[in-house]
Structures are given as structure tokens and as C-alpha cells.
N, C-alpha and C. Protein backbone atom coordinates (compact mmCIF):
# COMPACT_ATOMS: atom_id res chain seq x y z
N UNK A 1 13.57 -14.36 -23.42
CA UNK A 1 13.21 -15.22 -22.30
C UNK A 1 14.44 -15.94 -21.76
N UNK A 2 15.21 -15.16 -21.19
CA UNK A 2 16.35 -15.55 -20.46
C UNK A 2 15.92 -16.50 -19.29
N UNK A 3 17.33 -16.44 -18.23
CA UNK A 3 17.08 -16.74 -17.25
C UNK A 3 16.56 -16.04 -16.33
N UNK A 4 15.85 -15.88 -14.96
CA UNK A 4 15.61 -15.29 -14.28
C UNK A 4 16.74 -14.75 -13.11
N UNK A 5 16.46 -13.36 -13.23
CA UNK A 5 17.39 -12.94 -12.57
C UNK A 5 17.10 -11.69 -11.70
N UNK A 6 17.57 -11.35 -10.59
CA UNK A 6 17.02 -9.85 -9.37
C UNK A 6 17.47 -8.86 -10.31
N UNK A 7 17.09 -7.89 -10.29
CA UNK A 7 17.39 -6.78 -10.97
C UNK A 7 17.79 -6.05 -9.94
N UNK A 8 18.59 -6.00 -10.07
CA UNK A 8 19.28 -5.56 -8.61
C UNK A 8 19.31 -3.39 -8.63
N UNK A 9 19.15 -3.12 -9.79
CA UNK A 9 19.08 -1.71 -9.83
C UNK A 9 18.09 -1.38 -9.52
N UNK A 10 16.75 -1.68 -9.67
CA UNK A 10 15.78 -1.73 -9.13
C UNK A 10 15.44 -1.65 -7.70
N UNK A 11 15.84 -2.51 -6.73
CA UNK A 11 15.47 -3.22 -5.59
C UNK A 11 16.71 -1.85 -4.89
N UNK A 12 17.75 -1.11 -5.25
CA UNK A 12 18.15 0.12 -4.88
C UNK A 12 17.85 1.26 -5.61
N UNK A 13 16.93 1.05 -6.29
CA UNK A 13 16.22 2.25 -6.35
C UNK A 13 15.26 3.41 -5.62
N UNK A 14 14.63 4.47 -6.05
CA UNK A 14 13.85 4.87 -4.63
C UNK A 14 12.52 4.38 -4.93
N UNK A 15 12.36 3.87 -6.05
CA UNK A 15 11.23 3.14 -6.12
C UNK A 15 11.14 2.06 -5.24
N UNK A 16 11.95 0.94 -5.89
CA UNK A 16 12.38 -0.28 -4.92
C UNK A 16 12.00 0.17 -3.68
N UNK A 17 12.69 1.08 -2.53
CA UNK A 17 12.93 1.18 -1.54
C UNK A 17 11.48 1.31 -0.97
N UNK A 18 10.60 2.23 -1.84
CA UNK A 18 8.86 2.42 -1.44
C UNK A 18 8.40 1.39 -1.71
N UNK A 19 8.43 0.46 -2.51
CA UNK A 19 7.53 -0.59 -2.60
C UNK A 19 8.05 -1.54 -1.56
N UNK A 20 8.98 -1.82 -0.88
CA UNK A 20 9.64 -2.59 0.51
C UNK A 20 8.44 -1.97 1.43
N UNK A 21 8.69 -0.56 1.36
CA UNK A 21 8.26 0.00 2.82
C UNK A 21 6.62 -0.71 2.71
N UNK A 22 6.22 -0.08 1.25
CA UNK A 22 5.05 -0.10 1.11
C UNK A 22 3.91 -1.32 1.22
N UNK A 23 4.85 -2.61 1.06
CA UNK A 23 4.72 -4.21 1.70
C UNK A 23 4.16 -3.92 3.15
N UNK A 24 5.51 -3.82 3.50
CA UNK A 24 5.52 -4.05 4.55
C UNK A 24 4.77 -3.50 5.79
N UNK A 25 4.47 -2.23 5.74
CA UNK A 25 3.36 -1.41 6.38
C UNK A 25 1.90 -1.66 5.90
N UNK A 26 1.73 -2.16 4.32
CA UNK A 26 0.57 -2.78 4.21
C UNK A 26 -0.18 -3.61 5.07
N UNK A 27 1.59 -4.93 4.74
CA UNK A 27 0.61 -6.22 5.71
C UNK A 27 0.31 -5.66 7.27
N UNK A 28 0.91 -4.69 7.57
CA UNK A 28 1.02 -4.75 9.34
C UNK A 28 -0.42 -3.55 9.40
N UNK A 29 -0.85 -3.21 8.21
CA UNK A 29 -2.33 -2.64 8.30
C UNK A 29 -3.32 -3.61 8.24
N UNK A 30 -3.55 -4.76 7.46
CA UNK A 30 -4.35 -5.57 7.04
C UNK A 30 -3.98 -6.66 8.22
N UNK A 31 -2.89 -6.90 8.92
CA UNK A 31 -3.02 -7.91 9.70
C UNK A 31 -3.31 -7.50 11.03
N UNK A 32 -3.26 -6.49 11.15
CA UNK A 32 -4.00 -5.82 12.77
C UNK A 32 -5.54 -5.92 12.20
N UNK A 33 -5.60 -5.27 11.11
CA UNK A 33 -7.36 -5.13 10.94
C UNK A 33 -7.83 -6.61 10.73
N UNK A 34 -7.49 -7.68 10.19
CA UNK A 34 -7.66 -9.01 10.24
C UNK A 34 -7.39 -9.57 11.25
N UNK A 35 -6.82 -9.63 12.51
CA UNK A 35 -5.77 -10.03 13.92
C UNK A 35 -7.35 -9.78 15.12
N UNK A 36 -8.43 -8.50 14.38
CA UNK A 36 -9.25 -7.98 15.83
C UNK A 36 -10.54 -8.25 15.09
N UNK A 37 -11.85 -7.94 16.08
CA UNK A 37 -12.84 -8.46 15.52
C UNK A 37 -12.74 -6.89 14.74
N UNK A 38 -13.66 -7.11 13.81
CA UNK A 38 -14.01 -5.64 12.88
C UNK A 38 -15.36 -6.49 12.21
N UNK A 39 -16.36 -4.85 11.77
CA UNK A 39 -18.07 -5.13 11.48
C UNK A 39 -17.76 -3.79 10.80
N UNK A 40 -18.84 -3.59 9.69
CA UNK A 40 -19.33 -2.65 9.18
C UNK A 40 -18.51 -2.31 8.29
N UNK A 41 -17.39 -1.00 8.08
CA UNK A 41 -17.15 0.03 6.88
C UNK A 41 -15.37 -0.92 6.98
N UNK A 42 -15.22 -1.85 8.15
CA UNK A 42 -13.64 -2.19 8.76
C UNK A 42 -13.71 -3.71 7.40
N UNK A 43 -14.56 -3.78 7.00
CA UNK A 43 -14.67 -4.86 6.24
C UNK A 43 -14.09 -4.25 4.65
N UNK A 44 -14.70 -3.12 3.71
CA UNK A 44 -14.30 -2.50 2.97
C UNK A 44 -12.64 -1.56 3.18
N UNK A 45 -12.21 -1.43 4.24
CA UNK A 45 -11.20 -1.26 4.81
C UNK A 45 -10.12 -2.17 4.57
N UNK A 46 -10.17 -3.45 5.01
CA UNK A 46 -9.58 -4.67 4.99
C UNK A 46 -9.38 -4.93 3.42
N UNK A 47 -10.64 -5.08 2.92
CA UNK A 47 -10.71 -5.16 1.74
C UNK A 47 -9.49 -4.79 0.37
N UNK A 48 -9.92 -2.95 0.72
CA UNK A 48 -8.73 -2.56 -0.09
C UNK A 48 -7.46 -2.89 0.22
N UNK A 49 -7.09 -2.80 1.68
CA UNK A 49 -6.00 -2.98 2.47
C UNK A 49 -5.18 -4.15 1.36
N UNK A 50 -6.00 -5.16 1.17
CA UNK A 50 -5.72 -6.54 0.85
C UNK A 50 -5.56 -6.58 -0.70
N UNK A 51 -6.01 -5.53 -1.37
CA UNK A 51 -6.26 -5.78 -2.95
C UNK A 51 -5.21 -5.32 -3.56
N UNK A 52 -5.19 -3.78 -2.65
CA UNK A 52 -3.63 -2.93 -3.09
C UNK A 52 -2.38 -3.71 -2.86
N UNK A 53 -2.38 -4.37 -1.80
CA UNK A 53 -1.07 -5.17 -1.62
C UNK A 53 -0.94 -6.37 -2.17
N UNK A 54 -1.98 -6.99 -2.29
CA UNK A 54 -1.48 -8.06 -3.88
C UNK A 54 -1.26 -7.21 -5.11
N UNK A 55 -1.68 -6.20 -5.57
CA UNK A 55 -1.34 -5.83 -6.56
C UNK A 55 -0.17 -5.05 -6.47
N UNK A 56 0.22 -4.54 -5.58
CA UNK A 56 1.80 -4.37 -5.39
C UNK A 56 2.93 -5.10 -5.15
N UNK A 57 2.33 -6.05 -4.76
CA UNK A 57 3.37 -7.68 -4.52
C UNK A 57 3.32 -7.85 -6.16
N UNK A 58 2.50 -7.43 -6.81
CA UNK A 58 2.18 -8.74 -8.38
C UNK A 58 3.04 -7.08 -8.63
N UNK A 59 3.33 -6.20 -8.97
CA UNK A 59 4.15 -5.08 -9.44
C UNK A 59 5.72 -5.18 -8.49
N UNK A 60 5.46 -5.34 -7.70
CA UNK A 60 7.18 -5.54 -7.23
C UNK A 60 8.18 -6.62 -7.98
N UNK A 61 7.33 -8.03 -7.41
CA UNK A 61 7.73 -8.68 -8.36
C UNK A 61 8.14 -8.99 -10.06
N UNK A 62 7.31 -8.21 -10.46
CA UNK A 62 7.79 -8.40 -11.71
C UNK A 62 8.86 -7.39 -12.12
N UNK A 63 8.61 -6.52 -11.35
CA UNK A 63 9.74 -5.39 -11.71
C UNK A 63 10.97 -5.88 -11.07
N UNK A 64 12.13 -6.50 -9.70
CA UNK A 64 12.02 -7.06 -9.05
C UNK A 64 13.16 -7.97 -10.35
N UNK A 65 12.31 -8.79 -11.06
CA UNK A 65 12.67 -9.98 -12.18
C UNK A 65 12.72 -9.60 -12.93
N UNK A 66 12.50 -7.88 -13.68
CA UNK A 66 12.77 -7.71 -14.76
C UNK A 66 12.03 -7.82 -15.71
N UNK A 67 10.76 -8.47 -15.56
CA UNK A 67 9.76 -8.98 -16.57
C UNK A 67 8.77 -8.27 -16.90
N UNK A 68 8.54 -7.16 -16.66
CA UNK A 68 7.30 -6.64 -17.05
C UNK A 68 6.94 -6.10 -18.09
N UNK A 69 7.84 -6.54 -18.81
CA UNK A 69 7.47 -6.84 -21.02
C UNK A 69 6.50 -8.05 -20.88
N UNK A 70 6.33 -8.92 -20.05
CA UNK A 70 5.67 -9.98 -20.85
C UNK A 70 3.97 -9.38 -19.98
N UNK A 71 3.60 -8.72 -19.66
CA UNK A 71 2.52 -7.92 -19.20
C UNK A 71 1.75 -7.51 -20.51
N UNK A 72 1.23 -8.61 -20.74
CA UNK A 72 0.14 -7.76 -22.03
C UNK A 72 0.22 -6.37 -22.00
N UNK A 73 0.20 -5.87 -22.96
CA UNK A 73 -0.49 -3.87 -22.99
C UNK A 73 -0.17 -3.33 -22.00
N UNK A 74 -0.12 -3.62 -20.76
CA UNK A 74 0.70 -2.61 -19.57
C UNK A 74 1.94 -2.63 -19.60
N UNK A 75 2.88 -3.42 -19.82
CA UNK A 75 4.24 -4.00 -19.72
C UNK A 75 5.13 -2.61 -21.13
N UNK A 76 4.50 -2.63 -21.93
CA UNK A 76 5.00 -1.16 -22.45
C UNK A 76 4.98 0.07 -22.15
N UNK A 77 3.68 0.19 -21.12
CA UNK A 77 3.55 1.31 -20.29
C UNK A 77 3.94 1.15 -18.84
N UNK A 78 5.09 0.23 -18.54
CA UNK A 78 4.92 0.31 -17.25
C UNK A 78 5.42 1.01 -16.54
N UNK A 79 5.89 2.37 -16.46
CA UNK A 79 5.87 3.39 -16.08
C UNK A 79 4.33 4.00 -15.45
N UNK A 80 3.70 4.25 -16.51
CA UNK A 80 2.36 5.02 -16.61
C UNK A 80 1.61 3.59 -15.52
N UNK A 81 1.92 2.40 -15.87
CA UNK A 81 0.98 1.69 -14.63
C UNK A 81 1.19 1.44 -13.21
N UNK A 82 2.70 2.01 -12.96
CA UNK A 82 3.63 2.40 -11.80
C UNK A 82 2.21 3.35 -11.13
N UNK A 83 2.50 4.31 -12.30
CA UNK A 83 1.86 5.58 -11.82
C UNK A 83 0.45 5.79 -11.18
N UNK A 84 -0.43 5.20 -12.16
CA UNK A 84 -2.05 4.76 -12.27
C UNK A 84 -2.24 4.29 -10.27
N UNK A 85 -1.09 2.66 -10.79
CA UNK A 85 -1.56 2.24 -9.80
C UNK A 85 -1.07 2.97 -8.06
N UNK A 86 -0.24 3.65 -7.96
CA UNK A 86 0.20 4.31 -6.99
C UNK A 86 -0.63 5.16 -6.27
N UNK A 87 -0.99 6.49 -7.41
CA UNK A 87 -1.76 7.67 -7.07
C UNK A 87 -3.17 7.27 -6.87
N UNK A 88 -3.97 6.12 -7.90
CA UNK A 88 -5.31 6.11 -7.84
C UNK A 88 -5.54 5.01 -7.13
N UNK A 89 -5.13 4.09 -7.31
CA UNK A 89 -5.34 2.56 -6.13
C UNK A 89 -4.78 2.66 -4.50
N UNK A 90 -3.23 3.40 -5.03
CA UNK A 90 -2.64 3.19 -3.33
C UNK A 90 -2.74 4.90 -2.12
N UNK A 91 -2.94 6.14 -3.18
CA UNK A 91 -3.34 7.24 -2.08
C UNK A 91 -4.92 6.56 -2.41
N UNK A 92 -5.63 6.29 -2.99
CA UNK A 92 -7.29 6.32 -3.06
C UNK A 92 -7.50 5.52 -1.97
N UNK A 93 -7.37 4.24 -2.40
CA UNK A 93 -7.81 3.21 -1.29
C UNK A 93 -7.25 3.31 -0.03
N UNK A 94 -5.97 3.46 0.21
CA UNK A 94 -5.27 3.59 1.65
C UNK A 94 -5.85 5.06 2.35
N UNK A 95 -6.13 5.94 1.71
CA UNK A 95 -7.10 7.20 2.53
C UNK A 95 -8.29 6.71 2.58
N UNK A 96 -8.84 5.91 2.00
CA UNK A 96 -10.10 5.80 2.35
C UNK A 96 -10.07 5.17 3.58
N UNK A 97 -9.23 3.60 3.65
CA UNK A 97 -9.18 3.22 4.52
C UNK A 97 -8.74 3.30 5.51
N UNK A 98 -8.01 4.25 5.85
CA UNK A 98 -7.38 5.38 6.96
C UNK A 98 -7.96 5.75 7.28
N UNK A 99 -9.53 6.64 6.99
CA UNK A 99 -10.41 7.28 6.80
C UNK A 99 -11.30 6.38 7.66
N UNK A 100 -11.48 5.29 7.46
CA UNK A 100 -12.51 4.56 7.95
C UNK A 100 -12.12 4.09 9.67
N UNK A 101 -10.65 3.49 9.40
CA UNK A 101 -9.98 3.07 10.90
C UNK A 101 -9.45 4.10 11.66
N UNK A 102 -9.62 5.49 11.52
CA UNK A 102 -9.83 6.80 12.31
C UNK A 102 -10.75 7.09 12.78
N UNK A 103 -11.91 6.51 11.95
CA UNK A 103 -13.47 7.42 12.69
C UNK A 103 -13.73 5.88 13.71
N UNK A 104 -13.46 4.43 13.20
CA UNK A 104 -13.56 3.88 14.53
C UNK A 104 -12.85 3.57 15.39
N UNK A 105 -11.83 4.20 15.40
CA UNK A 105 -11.03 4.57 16.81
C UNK A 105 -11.37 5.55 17.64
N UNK A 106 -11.72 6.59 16.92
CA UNK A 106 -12.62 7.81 17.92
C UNK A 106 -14.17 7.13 17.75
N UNK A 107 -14.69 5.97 17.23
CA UNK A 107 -15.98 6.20 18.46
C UNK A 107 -15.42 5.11 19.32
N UNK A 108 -14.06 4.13 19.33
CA UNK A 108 -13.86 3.66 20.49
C UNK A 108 -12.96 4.38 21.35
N UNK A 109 -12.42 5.09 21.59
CA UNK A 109 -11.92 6.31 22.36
C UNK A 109 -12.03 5.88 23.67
N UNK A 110 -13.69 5.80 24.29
CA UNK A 110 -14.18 5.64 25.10
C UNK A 110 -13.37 4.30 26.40
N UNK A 111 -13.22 3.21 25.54
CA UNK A 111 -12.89 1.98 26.01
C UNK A 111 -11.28 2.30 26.91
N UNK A 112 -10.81 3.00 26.04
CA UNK A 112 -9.21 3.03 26.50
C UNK A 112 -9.22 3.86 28.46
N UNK A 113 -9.93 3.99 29.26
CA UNK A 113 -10.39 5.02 29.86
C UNK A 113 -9.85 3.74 31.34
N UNK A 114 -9.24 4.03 32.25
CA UNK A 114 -9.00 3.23 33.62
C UNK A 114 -10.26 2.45 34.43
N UNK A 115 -10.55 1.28 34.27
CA UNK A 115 -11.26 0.36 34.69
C UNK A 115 -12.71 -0.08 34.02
N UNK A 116 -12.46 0.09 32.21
CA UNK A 116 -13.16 -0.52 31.79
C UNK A 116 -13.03 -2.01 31.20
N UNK A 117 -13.86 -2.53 31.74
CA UNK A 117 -14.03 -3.71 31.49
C UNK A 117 -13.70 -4.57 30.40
N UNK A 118 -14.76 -4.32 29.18
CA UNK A 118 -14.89 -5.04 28.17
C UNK A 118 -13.51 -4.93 27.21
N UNK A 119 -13.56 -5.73 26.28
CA UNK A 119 -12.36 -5.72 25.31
C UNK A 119 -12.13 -4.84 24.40
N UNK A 120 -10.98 -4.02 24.41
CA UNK A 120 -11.01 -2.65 23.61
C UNK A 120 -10.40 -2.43 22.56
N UNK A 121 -10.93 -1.89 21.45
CA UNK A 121 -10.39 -1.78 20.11
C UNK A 121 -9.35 -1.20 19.49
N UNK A 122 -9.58 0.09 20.64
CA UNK A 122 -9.08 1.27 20.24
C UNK A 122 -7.78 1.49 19.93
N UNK A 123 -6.63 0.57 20.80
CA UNK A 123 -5.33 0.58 20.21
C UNK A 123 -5.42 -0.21 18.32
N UNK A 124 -6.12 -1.33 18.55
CA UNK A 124 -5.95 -1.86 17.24
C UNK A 124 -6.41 -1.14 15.71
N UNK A 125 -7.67 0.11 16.29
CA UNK A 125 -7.96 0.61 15.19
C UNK A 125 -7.00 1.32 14.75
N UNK A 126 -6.23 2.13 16.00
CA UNK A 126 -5.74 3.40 15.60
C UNK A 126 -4.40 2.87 15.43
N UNK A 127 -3.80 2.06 15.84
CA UNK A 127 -2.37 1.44 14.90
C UNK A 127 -2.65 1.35 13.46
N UNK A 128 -4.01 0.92 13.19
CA UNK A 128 -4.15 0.08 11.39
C UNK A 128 -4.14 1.97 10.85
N UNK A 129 -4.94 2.93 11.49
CA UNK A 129 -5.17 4.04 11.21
C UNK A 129 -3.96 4.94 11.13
N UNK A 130 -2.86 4.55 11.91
CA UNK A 130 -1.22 5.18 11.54
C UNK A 130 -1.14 4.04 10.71
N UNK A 131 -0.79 2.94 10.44
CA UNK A 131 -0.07 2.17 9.55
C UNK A 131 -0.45 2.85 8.05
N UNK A 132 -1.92 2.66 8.21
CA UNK A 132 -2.69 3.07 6.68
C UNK A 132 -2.30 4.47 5.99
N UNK A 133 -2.13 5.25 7.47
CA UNK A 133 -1.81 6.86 6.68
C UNK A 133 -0.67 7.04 6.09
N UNK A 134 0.56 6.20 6.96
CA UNK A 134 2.13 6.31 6.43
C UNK A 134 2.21 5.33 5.13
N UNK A 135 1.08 4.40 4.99
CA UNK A 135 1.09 3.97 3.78
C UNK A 135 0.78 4.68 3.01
N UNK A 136 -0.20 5.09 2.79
CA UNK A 136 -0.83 6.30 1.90
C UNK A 136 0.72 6.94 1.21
N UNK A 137 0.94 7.61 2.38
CA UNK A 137 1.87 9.03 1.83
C UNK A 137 3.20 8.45 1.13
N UNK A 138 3.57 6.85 1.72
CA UNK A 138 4.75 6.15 0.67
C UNK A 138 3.91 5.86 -0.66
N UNK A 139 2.51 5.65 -0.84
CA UNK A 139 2.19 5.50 -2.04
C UNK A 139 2.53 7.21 -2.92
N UNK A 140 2.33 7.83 -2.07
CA UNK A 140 2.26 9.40 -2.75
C UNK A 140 3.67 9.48 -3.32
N UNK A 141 4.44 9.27 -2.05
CA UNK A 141 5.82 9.59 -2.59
C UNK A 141 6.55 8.56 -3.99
N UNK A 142 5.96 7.38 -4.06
CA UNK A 142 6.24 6.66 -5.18
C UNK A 142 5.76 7.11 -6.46
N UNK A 143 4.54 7.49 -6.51
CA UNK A 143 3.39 8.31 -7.47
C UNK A 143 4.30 9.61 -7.79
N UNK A 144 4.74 10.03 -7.01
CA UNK A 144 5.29 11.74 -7.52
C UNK A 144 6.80 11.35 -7.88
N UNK A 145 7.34 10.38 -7.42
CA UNK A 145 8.33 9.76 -8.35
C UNK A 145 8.26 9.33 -10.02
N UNK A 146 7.50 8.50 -10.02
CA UNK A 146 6.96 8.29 -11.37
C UNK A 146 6.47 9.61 -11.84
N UNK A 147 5.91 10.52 -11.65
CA UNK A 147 4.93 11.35 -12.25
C UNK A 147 6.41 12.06 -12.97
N UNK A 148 7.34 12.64 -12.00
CA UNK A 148 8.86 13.16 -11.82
C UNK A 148 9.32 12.33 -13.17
N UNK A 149 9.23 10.75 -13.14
CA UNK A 149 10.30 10.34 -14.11
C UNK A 149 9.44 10.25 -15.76
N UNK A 150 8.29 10.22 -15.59
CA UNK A 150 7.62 10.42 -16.76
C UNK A 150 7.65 12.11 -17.30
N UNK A 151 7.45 13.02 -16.60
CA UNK A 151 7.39 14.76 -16.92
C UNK A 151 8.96 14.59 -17.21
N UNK A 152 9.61 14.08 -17.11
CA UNK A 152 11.15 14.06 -17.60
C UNK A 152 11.03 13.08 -19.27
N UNK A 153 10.23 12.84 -19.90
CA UNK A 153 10.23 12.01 -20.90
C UNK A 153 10.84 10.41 -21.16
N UNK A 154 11.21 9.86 -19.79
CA UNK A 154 11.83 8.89 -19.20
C UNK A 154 10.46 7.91 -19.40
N UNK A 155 11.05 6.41 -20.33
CA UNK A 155 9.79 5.91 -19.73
C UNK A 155 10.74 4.32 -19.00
N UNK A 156 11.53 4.08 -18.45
CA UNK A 156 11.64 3.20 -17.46
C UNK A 156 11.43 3.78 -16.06
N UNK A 157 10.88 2.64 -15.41
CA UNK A 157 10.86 3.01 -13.64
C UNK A 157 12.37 3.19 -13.27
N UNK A 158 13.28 2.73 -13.42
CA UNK A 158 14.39 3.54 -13.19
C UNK A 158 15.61 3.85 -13.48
């Protein structure tokens, strides 16, 4: 229990570098889908949007500081919880929710059309619906990193 300090090998790593992206395209998914009105499946959407990225903020960080020995029972595997959480939390949930802010952008389609009136969604769905997908696939590419540094018998993230 030293001092606290950046782990600076980390934060240039290609891990590091996905979990930046992977912030950061989060919030700009969850804050468009939070920013417009949203009803129905945009709520479970938001949802994950919001769960995966605290739990990747709470994994950056600790990796980040170096600390993720003091992680009860995961903190020895934290490789394998790199992994877990990448492939099954961040492609699962971010396709789903990609999934969801695609189908209501095509049924608002309609709105985007020269001299309609009312207030239209359709740019806001389908931005959260690119944000969410390029999230997705940085979760993939972090996931097949780990998968890469574990099938190598490696168990640090990097």
C-alpha cells in the first residue's frame, strides 16, 4: 500500500487507449439518449448505456492506479475480468442497445422529411445508434485483446 501513482504503461497501452475511446463514446451515447425525450425499450437502452460505463470507469481506474490487487477475488483474475467484462457486458449490452436506437430511428425516419412540423428524433436516435455501434466494436477489439493476451498464457493486462 504505497503511494498512489498513474501507471503510466497502462494508459499507453492498447488497452488503455480502448478504454479512453470507450469512455468517451459511451458518455456521448448515454448523453444524447438522456439530452432527448425517450419512452419504451430507449429506457433499457440508457440503462445499459449507463451501467457499462460506470463499470468501465470503476475498471479504468483502478487499472489506471495500479490497484486492482486490492479487488477481492477479481483482482487476481484481472485479466479474465478485463475479459468477462468486455465481451459479455460491453459487445452484449452496447448491441443490444444499438439494436434498440436503430429500430427507433427507422420508425422515426419519417420526421426528418422537408416541412414537418413537430420535433424530430431521428438525428438523436441515430447518432446514439452510431455512437453505440462504434462502441460495441471498441469493446470487441479490447475483448480480443485480452482473449490474445490470456491464449498467450500472460496473465497481466499489459
Amino acid at each position: 500500500r504505497g503511494r498512489l501513482r498513474i501507471h503510466c504503461a497502462f494508459l499507453r497501452s492498447p488497452l488503455g487507449l480502448l478504454r479512453l475511446g470507450q469512455l468517451l463514446l459511451g458518455a456521448a451515447f448515454w448523453v444524447t439518449v438522456a439530452a432527448h425525450k425517450y419512452e419504451g425499450a430507449a429506457h433499457f437502452a440508457l440503462f445499459a448505456a449507463v451501467l457499462v460505463w460506470l463499470l468501465t470507469l470503476a475498471l479504468f481506474g483502478l487499472s489506471l492506479l495500479g490497484r486492482w490487487a486490492l479487488v477481492p477475488w477479481l483482482g487476481s483474475r484481472w485479466l479474465l475480468t478485463n475479459l468477462v467484462h468486455d465481451l459479455v457486458l460491453g459487445v452484449g449490452l452496447y448491441a443490444a442497445a444499438t439494436g434498440i436506437m436503430g429500430y427507433k430511428a427507422g420508425r422515426k425516419s419519417y420526421c426528418n422529411l422537408p416541412g414537418y412540423s413537430q420535433r424530430c428524433l431521428y438525428g438523436a436516435y441515430l447518432s446514439a445508434s452510431v455512437c453505440g455501434g462504434i462502441t460495441a466494436s471498441l469493446y470487441l477489439f479490447s475483448g480480443l485483446y485480452c482473449l490474445s493476451r490470456r491464449c498467450r498464457d500472460e496473465r497481466d493486462i499489459i
